[in-house]
C-alpha atoms as a PDB file:
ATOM      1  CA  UNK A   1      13.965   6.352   1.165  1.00  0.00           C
ATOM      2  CA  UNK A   2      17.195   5.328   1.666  1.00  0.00           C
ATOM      3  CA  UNK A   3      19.741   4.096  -1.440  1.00  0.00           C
ATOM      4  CA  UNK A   4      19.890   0.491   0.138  1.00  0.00           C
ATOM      5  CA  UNK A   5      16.099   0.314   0.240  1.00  0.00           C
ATOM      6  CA  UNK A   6      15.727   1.494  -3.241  1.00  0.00           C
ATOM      7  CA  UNK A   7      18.367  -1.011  -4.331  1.00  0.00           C
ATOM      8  CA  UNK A   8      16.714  -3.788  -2.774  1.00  0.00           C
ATOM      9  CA  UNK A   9      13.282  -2.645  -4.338  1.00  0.00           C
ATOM     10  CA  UNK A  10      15.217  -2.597  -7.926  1.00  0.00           C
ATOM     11  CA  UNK A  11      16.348  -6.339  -7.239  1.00  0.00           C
ATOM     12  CA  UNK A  12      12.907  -7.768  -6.165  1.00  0.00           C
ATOM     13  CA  UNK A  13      11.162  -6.258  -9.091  1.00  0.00           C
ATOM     14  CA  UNK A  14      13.942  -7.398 -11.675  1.00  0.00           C
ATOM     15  CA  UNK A  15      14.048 -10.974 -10.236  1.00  0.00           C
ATOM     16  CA  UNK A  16       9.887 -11.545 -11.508  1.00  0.00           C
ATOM     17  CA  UNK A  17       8.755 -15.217 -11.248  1.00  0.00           C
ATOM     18  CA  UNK A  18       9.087 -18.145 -13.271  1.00  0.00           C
ATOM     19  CA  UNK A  19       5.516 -19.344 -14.289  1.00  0.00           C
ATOM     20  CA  UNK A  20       4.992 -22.970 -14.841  1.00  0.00           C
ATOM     21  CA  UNK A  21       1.885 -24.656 -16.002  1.00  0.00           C
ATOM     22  CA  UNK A  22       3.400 -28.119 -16.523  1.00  0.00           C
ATOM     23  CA  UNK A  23       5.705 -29.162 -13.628  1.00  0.00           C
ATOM     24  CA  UNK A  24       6.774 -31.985 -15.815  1.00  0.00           C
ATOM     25  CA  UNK A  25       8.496 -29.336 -18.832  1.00  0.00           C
ATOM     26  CA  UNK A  26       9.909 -26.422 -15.825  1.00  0.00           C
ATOM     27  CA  UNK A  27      12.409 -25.216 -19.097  1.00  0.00           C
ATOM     28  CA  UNK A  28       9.230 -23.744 -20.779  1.00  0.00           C
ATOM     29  CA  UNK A  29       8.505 -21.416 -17.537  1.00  0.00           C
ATOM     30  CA  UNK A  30       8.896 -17.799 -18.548  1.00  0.00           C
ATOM     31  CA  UNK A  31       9.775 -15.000 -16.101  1.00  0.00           C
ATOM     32  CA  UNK A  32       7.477 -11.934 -16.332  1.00  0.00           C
ATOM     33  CA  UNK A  33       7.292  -9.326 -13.766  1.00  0.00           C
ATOM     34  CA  UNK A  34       6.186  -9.535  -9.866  1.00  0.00           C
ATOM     35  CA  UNK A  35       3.647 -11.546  -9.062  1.00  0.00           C
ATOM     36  CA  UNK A  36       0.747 -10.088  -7.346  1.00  0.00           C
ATOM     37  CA  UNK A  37       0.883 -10.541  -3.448  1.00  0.00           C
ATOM     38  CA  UNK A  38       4.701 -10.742  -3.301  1.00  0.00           C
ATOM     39  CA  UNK A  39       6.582  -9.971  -0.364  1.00  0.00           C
ATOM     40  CA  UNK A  40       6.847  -6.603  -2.157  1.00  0.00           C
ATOM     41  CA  UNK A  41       3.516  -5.618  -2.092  1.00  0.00           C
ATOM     42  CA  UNK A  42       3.507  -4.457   1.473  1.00  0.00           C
ATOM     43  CA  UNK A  43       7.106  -2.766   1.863  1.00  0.00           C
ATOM     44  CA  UNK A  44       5.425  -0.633  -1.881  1.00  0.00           C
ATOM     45  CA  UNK A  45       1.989  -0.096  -0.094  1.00  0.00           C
ATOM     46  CA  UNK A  46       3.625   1.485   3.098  1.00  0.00           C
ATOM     47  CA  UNK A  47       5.855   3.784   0.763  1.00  0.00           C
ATOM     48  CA  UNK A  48       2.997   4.796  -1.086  1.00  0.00           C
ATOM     49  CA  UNK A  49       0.631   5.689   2.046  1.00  0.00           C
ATOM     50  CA  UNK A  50       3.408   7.070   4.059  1.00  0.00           C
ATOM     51  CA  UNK A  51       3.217  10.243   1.811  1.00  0.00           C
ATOM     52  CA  UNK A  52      -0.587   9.408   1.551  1.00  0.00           C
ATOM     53  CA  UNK A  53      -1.340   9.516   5.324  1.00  0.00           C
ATOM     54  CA  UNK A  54       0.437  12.504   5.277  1.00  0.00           C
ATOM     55  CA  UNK A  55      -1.315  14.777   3.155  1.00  0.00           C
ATOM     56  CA  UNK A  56      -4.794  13.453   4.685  1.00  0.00           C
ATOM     57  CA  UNK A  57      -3.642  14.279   8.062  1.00  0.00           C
ATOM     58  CA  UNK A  58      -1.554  17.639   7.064  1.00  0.00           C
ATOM     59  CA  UNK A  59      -4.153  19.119   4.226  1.00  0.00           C
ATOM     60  CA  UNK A  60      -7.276  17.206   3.958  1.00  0.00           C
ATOM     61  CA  UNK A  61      -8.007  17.579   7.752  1.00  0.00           C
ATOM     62  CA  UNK A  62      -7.800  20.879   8.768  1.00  0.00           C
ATOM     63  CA  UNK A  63      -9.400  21.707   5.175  1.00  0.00           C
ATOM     64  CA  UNK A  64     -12.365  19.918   6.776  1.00  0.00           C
ATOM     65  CA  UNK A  65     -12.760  20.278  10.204  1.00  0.00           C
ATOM     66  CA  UNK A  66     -14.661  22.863  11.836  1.00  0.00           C
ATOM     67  CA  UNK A  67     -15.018  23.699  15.494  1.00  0.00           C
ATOM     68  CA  UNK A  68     -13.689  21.822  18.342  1.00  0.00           C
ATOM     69  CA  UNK A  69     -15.529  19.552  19.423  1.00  0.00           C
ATOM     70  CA  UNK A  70     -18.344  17.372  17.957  1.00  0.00           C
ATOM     71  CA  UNK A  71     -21.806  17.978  17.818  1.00  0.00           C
ATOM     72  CA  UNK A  72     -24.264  16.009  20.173  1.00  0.00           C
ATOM     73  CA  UNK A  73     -26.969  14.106  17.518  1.00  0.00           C
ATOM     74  CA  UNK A  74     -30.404  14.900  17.912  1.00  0.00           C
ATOM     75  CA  UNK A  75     -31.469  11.231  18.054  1.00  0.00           C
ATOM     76  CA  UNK A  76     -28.923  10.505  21.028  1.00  0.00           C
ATOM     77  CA  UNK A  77     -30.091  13.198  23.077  1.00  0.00           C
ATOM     78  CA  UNK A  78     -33.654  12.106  23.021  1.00  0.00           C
ATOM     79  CA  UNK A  79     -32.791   8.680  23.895  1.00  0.00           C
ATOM     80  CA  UNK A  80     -31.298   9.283  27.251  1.00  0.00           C
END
């Protein structure tokens, strides 16, 4: 990732969200953190399954696979 990107990250994160219960007192809103569903959430969630998708397709498949091609099911075969 890029030092932009991570800069912009930093600045989203430290910005949080004012929470207001009363709209009539907005002075006692507090700011606390990101709220859930921000326009963060999906520019983090990419990040994290970039490197995710990666070691699926790079370790966890070729752990698992066997053979070339798939096996015809028992069940399908009778019902042709």
């Amino acid at each position: 990732m890029d030092q932009a990107c991570v800069e912009l990250v930093r600045k989203l994160i430290k910005v949080g969200y004012v929470e207001i219960h009363d709209l009539n007192q907005r002075a006692l809103g507090n700011l606390s953190g990101v709220p859930q569903g921000s326009i963060l959430s999906p520019l983090l969630c990419n990040i994290y399954f970039n490197n995710f998708d990666q070691f699926v397709v790079n370790t966890l498949v070729p752990l698992h696979t066997r053979g070339t091609i798939r096996a015809e099911s028992l069940e399908y075969r009778r019902s042709r």
